[in-house]
N, C-alpha and C. Protein backbone atom coordinates (compact mmCIF):
# COMPACT_ATOMS: atom_id res chain seq x y z
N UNK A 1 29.81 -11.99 -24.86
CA UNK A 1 29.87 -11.49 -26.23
C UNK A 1 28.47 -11.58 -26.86
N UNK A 2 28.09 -10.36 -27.38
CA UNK A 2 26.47 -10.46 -28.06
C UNK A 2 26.97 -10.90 -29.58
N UNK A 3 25.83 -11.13 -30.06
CA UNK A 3 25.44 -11.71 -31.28
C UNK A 3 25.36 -10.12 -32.13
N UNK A 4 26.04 -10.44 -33.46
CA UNK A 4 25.79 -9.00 -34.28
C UNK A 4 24.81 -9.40 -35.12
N UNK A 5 23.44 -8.86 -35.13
CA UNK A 5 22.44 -8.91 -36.18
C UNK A 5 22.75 -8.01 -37.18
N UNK A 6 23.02 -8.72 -38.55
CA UNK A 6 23.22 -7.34 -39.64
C UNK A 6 22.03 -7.09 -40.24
N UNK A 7 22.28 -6.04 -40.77
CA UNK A 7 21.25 -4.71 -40.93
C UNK A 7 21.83 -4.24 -42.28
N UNK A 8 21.05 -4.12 -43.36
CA UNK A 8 21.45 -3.05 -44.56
C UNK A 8 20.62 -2.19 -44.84
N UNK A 9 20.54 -1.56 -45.95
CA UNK A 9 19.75 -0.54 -46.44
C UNK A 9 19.03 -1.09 -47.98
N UNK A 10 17.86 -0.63 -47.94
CA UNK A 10 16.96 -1.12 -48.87
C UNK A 10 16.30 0.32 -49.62
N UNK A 11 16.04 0.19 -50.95
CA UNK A 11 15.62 1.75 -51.73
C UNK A 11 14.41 0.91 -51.69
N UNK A 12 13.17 1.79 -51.33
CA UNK A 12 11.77 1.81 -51.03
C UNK A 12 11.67 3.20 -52.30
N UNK A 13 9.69 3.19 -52.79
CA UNK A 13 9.05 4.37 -53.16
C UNK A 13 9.26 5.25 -51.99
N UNK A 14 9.47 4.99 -50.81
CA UNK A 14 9.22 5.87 -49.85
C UNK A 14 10.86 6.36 -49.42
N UNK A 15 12.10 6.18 -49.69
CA UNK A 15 12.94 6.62 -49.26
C UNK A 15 13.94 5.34 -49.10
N UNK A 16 15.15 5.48 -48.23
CA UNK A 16 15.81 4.48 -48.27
C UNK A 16 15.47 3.93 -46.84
N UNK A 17 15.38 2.63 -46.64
CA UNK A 17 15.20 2.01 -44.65
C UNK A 17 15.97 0.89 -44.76
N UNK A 18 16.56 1.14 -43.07
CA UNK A 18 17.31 0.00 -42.68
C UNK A 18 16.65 -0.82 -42.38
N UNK A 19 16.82 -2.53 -42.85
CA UNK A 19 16.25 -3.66 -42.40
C UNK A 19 17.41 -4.87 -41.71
N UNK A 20 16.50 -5.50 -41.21
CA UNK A 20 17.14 -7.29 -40.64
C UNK A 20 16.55 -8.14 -41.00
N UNK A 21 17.00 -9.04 -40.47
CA UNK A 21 16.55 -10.21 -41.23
C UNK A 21 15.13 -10.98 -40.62
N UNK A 22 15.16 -10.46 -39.54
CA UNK A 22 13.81 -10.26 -38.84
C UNK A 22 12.79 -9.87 -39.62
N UNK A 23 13.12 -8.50 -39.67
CA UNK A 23 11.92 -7.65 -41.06
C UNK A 23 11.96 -8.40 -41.69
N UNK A 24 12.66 -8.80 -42.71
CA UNK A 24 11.95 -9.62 -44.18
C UNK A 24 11.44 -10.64 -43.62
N UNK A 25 11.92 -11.37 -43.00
CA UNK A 25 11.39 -12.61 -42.66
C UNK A 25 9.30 -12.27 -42.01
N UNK A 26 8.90 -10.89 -41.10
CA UNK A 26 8.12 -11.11 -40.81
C UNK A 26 6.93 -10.50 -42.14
N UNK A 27 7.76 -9.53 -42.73
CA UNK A 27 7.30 -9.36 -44.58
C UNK A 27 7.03 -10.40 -44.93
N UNK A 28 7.81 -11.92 -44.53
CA UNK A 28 7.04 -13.15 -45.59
C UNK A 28 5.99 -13.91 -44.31
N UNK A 29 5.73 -12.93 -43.37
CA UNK A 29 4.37 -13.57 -42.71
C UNK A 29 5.20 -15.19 -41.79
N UNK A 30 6.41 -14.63 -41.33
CA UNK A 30 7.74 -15.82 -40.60
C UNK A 30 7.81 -15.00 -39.41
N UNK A 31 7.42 -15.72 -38.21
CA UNK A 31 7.94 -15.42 -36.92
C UNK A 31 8.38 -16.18 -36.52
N UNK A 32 10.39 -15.47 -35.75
CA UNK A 32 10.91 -16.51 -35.79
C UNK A 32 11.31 -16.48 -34.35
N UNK A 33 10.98 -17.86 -33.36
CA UNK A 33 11.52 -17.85 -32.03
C UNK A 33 12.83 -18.66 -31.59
N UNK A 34 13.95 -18.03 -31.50
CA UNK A 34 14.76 -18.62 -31.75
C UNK A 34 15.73 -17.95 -30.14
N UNK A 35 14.50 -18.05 -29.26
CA UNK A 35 15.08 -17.89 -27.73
C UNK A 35 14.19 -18.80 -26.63
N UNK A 36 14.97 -18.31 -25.20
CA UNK A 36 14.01 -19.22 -24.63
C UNK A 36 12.48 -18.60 -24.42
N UNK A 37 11.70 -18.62 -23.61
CA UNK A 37 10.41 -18.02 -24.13
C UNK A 37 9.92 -17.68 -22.46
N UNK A 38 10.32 -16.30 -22.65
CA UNK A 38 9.45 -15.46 -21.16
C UNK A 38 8.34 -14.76 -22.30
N UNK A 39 7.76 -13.93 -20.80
CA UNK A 39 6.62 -13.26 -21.20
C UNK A 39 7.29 -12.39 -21.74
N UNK A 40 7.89 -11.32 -22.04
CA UNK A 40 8.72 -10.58 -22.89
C UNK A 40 8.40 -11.54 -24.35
N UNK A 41 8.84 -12.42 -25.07
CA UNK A 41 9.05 -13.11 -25.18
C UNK A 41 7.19 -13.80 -26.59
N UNK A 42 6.81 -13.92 -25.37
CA UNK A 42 5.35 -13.90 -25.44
C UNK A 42 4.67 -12.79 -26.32
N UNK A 43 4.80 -12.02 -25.57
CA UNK A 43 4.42 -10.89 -25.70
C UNK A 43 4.41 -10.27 -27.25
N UNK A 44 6.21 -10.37 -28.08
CA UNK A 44 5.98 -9.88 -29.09
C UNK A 44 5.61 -11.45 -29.76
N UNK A 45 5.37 -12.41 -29.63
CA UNK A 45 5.07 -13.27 -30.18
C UNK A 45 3.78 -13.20 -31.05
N UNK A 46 2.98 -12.71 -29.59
CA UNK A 46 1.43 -12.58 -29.90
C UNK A 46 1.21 -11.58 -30.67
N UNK A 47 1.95 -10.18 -30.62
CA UNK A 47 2.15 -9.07 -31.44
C UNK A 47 2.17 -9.27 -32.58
N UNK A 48 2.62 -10.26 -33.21
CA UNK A 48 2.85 -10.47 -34.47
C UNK A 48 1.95 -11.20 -34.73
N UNK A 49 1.51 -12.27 -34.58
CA UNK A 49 0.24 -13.27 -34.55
C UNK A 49 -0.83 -12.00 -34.83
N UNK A 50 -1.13 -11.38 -34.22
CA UNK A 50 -2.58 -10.24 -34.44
C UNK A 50 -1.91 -9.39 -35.77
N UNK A 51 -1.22 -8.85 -35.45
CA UNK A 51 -0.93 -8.36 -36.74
C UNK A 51 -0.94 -8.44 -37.97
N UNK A 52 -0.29 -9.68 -37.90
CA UNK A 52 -0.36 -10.33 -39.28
C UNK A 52 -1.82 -11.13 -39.61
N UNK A 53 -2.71 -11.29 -38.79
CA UNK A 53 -4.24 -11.56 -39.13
C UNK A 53 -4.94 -10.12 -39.61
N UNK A 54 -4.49 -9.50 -38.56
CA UNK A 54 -5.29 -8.08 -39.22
C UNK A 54 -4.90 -7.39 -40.70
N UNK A 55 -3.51 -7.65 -40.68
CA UNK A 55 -3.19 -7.45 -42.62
C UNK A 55 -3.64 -8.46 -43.25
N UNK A 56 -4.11 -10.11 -42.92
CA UNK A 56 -4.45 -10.98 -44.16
C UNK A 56 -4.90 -11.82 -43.71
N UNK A 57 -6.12 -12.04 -43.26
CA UNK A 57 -6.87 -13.14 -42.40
C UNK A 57 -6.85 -14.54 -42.88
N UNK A 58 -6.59 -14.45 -44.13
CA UNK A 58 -6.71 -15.62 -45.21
C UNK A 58 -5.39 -16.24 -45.35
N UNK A 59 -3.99 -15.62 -45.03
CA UNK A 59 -3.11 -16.02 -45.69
C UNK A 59 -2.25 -16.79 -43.83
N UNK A 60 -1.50 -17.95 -44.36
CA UNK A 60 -1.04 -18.76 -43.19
C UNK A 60 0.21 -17.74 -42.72
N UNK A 61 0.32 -18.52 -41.47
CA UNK A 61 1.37 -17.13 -40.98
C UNK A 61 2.62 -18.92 -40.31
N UNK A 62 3.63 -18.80 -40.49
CA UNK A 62 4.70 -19.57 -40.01
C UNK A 62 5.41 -19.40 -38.31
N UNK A 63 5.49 -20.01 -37.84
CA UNK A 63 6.74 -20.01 -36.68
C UNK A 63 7.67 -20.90 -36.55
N UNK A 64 9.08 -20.16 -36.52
CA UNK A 64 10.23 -21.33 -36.78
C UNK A 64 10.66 -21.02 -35.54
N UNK A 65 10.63 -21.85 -35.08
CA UNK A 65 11.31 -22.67 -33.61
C UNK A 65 12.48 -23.23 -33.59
N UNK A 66 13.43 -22.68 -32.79
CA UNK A 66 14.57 -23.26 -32.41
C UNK A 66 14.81 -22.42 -30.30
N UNK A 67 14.30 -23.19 -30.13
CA UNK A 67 14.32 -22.45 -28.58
C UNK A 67 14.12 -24.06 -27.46
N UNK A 68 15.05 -23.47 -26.34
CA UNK A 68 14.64 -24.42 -25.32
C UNK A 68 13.48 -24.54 -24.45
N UNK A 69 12.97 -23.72 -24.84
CA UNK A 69 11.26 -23.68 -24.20
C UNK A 69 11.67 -22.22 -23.15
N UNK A 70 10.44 -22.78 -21.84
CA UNK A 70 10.64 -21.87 -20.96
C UNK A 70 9.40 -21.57 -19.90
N UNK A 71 8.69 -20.73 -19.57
CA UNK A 71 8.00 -20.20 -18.70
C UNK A 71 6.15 -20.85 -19.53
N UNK A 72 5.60 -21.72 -18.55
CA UNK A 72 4.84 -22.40 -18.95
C UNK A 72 3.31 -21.16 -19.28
N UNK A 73 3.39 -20.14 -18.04
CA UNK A 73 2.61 -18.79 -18.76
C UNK A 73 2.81 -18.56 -20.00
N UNK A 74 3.86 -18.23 -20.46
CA UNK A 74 4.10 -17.52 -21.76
C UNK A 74 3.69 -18.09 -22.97
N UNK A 75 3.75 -19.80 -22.61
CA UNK A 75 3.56 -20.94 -23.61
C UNK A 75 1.90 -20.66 -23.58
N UNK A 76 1.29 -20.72 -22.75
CA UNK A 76 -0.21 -20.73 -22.81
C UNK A 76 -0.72 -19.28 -23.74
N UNK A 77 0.12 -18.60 -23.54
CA UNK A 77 -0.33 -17.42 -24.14
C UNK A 77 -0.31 -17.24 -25.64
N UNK A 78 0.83 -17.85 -25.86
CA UNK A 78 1.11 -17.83 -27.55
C UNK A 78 0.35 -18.86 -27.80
N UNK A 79 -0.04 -20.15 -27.24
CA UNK A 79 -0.65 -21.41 -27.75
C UNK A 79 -2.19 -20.86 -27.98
N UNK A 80 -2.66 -20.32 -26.79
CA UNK A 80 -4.28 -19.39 -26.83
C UNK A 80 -4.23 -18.74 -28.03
N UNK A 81 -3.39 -17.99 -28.36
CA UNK A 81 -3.06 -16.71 -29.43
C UNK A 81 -3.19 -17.47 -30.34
N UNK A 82 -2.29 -18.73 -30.88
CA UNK A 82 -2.67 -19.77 -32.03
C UNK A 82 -3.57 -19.85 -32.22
N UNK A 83 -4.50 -20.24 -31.30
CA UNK A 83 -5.75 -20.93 -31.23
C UNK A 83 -6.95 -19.83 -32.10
N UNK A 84 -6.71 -18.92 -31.40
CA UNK A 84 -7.62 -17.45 -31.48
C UNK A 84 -7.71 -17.30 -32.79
N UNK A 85 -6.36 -16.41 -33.68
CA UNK A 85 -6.79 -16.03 -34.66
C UNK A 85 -7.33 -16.88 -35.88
N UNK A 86 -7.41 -16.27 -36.63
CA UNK A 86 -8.09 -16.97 -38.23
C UNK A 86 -6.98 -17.70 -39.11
N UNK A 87 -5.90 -17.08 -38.93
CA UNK A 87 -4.99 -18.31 -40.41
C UNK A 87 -4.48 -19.31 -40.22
N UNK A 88 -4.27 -20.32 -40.57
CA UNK A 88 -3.56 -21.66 -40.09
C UNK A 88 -2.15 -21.10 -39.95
N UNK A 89 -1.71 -22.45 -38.98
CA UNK A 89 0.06 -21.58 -38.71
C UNK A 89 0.88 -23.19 -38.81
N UNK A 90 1.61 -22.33 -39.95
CA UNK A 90 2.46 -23.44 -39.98
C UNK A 90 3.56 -23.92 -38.95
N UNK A 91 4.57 -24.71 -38.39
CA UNK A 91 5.46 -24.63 -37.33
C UNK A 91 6.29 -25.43 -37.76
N UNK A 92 7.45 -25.14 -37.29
CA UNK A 92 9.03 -25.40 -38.31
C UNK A 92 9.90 -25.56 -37.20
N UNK A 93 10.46 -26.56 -37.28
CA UNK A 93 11.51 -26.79 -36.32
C UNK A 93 12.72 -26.76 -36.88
N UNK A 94 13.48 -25.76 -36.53
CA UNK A 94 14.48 -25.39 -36.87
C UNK A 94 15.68 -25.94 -35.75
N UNK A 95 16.26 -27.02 -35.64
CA UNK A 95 17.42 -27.21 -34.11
C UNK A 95 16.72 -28.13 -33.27
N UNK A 96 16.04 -27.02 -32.44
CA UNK A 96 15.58 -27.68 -31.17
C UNK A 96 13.89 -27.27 -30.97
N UNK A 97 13.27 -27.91 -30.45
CA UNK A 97 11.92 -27.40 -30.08
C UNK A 97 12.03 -28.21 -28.48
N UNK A 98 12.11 -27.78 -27.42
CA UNK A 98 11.95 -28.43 -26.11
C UNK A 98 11.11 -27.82 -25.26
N UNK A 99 10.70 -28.81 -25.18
CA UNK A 99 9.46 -28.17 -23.22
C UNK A 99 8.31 -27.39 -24.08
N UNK A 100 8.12 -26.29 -23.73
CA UNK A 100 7.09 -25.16 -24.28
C UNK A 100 7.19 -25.02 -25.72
N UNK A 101 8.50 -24.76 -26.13
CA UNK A 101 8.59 -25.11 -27.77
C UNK A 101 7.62 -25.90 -28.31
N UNK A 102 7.96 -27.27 -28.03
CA UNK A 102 7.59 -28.59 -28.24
C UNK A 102 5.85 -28.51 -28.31
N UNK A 103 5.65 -27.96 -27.52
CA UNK A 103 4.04 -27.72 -27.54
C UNK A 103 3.49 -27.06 -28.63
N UNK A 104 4.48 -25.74 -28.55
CA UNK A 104 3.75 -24.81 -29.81
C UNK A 104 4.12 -25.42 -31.45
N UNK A 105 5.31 -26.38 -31.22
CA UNK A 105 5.17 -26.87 -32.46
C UNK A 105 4.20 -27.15 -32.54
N UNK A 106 3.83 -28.31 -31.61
CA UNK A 106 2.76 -29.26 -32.35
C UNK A 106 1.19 -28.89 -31.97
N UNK A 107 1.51 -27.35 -32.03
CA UNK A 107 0.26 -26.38 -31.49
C UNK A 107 -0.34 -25.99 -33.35
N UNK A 108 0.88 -26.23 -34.08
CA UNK A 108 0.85 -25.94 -35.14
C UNK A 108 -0.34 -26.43 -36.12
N UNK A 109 -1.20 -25.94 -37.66
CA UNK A 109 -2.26 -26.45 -38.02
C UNK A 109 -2.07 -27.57 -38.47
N UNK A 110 -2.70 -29.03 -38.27
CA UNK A 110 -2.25 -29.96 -38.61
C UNK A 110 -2.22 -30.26 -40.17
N UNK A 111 -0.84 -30.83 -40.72
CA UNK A 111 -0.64 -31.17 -42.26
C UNK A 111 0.32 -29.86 -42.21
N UNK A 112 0.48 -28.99 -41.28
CA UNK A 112 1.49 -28.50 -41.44
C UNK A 112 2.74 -27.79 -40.70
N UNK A 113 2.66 -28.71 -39.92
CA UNK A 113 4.02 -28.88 -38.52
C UNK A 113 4.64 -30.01 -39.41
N UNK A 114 6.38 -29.07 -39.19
CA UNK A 114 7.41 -29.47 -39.90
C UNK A 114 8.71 -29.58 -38.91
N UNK A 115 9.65 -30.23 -39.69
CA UNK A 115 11.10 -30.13 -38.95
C UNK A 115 11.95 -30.62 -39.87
N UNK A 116 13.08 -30.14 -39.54
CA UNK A 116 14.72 -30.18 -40.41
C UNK A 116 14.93 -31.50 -40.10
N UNK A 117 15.66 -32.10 -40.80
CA UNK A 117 16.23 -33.43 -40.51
C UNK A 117 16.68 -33.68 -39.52
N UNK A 118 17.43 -33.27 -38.60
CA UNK A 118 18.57 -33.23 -37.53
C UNK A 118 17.50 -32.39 -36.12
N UNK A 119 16.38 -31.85 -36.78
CA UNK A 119 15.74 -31.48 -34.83
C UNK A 119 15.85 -32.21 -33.91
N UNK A 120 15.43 -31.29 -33.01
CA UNK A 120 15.74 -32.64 -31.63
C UNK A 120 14.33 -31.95 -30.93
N UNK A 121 13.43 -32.66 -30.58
CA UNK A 121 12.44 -32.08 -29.89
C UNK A 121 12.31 -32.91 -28.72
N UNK A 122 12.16 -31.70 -27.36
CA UNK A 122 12.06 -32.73 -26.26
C UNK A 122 10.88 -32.35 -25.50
N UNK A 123 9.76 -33.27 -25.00
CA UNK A 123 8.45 -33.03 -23.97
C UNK A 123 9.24 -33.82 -22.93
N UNK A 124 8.72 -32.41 -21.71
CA UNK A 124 8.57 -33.29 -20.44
C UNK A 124 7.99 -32.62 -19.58
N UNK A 125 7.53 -32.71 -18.11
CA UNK A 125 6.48 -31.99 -17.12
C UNK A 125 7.25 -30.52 -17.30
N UNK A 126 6.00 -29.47 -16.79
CA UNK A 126 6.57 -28.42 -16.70
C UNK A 126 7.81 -28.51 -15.18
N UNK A 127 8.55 -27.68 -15.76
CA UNK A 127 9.29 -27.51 -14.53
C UNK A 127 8.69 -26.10 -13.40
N UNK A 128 9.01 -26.34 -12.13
CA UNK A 128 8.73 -25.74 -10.80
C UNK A 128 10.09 -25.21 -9.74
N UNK A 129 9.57 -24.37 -9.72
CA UNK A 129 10.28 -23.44 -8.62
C UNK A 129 9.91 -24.43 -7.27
N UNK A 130 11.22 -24.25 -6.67
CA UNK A 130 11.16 -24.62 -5.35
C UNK A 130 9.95 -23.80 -4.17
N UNK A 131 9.50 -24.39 -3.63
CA UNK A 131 8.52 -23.86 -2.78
C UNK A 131 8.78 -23.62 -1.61
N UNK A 132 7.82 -22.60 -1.12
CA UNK A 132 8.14 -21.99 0.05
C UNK A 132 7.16 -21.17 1.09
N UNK A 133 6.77 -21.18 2.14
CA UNK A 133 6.23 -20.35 2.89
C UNK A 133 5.28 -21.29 3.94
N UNK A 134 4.04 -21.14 4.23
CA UNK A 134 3.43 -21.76 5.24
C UNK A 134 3.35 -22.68 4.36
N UNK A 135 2.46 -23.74 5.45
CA UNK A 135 2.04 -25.12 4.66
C UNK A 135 0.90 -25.23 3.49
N UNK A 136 -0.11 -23.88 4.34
CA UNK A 136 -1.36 -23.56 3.33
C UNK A 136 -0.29 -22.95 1.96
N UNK A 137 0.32 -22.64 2.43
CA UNK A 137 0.80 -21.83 0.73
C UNK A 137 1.42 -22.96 -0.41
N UNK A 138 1.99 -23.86 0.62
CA UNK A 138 2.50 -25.01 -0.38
C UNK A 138 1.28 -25.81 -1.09
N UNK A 139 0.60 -26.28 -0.50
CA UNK A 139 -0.89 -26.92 -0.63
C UNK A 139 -1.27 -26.42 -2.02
N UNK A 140 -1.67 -25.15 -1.96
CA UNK A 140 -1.72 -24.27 -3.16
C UNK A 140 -0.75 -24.40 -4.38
N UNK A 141 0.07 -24.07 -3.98
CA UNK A 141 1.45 -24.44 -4.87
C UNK A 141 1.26 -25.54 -5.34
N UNK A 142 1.63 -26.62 -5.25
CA UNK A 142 1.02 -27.96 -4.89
C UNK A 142 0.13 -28.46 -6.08
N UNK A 143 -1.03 -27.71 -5.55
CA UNK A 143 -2.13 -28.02 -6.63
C UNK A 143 -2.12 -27.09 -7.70
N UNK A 144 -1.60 -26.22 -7.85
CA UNK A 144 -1.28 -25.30 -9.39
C UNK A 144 -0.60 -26.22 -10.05
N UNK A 145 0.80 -26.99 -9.67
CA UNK A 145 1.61 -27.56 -10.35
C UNK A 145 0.91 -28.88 -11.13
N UNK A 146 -0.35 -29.72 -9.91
CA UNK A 146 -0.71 -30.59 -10.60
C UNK A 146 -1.93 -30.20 -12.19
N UNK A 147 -2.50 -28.68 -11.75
CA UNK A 147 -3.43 -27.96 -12.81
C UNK A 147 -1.94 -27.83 -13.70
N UNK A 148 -0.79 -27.14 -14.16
CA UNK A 148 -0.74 -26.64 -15.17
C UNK A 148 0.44 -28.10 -15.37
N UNK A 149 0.51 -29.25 -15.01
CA UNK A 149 1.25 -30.51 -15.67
C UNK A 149 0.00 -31.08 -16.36
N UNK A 150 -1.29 -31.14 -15.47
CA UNK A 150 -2.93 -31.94 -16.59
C UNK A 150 -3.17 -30.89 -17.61
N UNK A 151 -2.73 -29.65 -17.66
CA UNK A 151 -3.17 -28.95 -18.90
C UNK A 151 -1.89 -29.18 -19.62
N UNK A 152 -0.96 -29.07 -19.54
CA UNK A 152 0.31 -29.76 -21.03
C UNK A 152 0.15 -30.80 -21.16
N UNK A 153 -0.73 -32.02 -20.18
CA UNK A 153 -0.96 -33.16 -20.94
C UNK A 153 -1.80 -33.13 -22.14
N UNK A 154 -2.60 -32.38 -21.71
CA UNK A 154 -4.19 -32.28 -22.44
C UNK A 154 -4.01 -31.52 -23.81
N UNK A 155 -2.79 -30.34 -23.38
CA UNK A 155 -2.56 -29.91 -24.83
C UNK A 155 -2.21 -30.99 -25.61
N UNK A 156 -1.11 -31.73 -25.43
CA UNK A 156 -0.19 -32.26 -26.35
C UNK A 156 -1.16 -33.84 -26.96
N UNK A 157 -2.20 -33.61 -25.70
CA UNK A 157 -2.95 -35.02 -26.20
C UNK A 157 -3.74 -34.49 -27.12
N UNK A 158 -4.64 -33.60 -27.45
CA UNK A 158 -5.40 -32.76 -28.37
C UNK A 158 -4.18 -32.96 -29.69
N UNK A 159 -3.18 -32.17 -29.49
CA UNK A 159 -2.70 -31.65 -30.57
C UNK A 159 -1.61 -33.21 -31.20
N UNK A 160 -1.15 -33.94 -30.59
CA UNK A 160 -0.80 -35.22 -30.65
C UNK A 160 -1.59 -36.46 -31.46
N UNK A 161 -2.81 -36.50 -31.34
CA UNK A 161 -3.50 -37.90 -31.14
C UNK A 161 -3.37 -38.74 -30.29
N UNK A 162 -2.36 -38.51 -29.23
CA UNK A 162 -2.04 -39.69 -28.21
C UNK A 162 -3.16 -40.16 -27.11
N UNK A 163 -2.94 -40.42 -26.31
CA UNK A 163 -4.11 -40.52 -24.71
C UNK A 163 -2.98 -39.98 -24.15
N UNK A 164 -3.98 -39.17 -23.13
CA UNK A 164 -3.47 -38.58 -21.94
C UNK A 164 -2.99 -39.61 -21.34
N UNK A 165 -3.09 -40.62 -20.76
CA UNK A 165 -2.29 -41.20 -19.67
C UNK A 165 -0.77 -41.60 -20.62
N UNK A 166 -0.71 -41.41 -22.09
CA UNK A 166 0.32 -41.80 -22.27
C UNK A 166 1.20 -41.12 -22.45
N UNK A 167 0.83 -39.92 -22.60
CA UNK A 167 1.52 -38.18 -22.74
C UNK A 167 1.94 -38.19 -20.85
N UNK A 168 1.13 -38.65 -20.38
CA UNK A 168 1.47 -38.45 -18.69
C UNK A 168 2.54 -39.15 -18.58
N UNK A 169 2.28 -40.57 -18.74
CA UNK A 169 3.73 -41.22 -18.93
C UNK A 169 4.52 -40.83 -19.41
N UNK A 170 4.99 -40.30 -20.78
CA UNK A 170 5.55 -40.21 -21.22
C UNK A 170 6.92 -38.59 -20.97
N UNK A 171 6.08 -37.73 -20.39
CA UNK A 171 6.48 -36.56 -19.88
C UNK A 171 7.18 -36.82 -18.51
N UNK A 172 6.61 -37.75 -17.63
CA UNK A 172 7.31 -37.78 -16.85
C UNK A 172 8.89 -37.55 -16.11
N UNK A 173 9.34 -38.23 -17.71
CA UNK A 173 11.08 -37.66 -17.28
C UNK A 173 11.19 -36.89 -18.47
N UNK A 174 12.42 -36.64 -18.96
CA UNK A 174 13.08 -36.20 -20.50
C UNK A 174 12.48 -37.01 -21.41
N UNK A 175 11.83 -37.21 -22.64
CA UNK A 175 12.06 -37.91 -24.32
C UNK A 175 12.19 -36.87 -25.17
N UNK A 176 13.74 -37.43 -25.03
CA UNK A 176 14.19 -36.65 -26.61
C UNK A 176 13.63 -37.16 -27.91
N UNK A 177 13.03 -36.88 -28.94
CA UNK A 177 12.33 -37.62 -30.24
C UNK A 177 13.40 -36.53 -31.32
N UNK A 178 13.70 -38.04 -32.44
CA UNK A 178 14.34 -37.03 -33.42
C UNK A 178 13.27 -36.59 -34.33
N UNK A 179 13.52 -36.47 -35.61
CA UNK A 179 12.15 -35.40 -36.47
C UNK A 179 11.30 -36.66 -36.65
N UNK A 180 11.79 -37.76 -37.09
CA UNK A 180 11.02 -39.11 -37.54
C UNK A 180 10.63 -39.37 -36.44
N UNK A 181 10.82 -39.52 -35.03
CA UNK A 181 10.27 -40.41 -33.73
C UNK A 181 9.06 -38.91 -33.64
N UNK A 182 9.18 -38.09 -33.77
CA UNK A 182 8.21 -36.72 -33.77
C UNK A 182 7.40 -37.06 -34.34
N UNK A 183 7.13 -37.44 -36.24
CA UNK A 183 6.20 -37.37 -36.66
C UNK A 183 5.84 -39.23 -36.39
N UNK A 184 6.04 -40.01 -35.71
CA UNK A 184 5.48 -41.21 -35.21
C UNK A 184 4.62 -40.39 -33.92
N UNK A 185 5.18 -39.87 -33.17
CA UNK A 185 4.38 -39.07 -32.21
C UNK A 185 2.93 -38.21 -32.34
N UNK A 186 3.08 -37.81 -32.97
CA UNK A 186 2.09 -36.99 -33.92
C UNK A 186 2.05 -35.68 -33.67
N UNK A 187 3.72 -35.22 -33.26
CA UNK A 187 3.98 -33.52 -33.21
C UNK A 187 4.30 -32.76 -34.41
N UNK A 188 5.21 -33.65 -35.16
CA UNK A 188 4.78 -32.64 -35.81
C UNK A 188 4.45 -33.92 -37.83
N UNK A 189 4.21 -33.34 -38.94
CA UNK A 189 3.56 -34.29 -39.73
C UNK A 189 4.62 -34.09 -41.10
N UNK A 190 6.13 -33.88 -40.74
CA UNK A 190 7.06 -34.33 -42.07
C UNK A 190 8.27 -33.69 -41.65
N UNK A 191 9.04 -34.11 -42.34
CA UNK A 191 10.39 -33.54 -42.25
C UNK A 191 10.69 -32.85 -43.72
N UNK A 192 10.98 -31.56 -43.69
CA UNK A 192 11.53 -30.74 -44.72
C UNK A 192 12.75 -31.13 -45.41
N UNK A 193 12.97 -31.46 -46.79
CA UNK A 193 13.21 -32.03 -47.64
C UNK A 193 14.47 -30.22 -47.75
N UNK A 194 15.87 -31.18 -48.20
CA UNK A 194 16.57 -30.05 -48.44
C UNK A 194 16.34 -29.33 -50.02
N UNK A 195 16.56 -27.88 -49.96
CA UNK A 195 16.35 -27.44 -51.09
C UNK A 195 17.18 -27.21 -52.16
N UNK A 196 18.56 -27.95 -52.20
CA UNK A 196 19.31 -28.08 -52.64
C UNK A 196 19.12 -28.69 -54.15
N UNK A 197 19.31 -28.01 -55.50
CA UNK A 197 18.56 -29.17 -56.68
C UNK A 197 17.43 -28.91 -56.56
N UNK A 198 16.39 -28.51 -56.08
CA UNK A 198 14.83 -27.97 -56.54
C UNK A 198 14.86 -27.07 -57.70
């Protein structure tokens, strides 16, 4: 069973257009990842990241996260893409932020990586495909896995404050952190206050 995204109609100077909630949301400069994360995935991620620099170089652009992570390419790509453009980006944990998530949260500009009361964010090694073919090919294999587990250390130690050997440790198996064990971590720097009574 798919998910029904609703859609209405909006009166514009220019005529009447159908929107979602997607559209407005990326109208308020909100990209929202709320799947697991292939290059597909990636892809319009970064789409929007350029975009929205090229309409307002000055103004912060958001990503709300609720995804189980995913394909450790795709993560490098949107995290580079962070890195690249000009506006600070805020990052919002919406649910869950795990694995690759977890990164780009706390890929986020610091003072302004956030989370809901109830997130659950989880770091741990990238995961690997079973291997296969000659021995030279594993070897290879092998040593990619140990290059792209020292580069998610290195991210999360950059973007963390931690030491690498303790991000190494620490990735090793599952840690689930709730929003408070997060911002002791130094992923992300508050928990969003309900808006209920504001």
């Amino acid at each position: 069973m798919n998910y029904f995204i609703p859609q209405w109609e909006e009166r514009t100077s220019y005529g009447i257009r159908r929107v979602d909630p997607y559209t407005k949301l990326f109208e308020d400069r909100i990209i929202f990842l709320g799947t697991p994360i292939n290059d597909d995935v990636a892809n319009a991620v970064m789409a929007q990241l350029l975009v929205l620099q090229s309409m307002d170089p000055e103004r912060d652009i958001s990503i709300y996260l609720n995804s189980p992570g995913g394909s450790f390419t795709a993560l490098t790509a949107i995290y580079d893409t962070m890195r690249y453009i000009k506006p600070d980006i805020q990052t919002v944990c919406l649910g869950q932020a795990a694995s690759a998530a977890a990164v780009i949260l706390a890929a986020g500009t610091k003072g302004k990586r956030l989370a809901l009361p109830n997130s659950r964010i989880l770091i741990h090694q990238p995961a690997t495909e079973g291997g296969y073919g000659q021995s030279s090919d594993l070897e290879i294999q092998a040593r990619e896995i140990l290059r792209i587990r020292a580069l998610m250390e290195e991210m999360l130690a950059v973007d963390t404050g931690q030491e690498v050997a303790k991000v190494s440790k620490d990735i090793e198996r599952d840690k689930y952190l709730t929003a408070q064990e997060a911002i002791e971590y130094g992923i992300i720097d508050d928990i969003l206050p309900s808006l209920k009574g504001l």
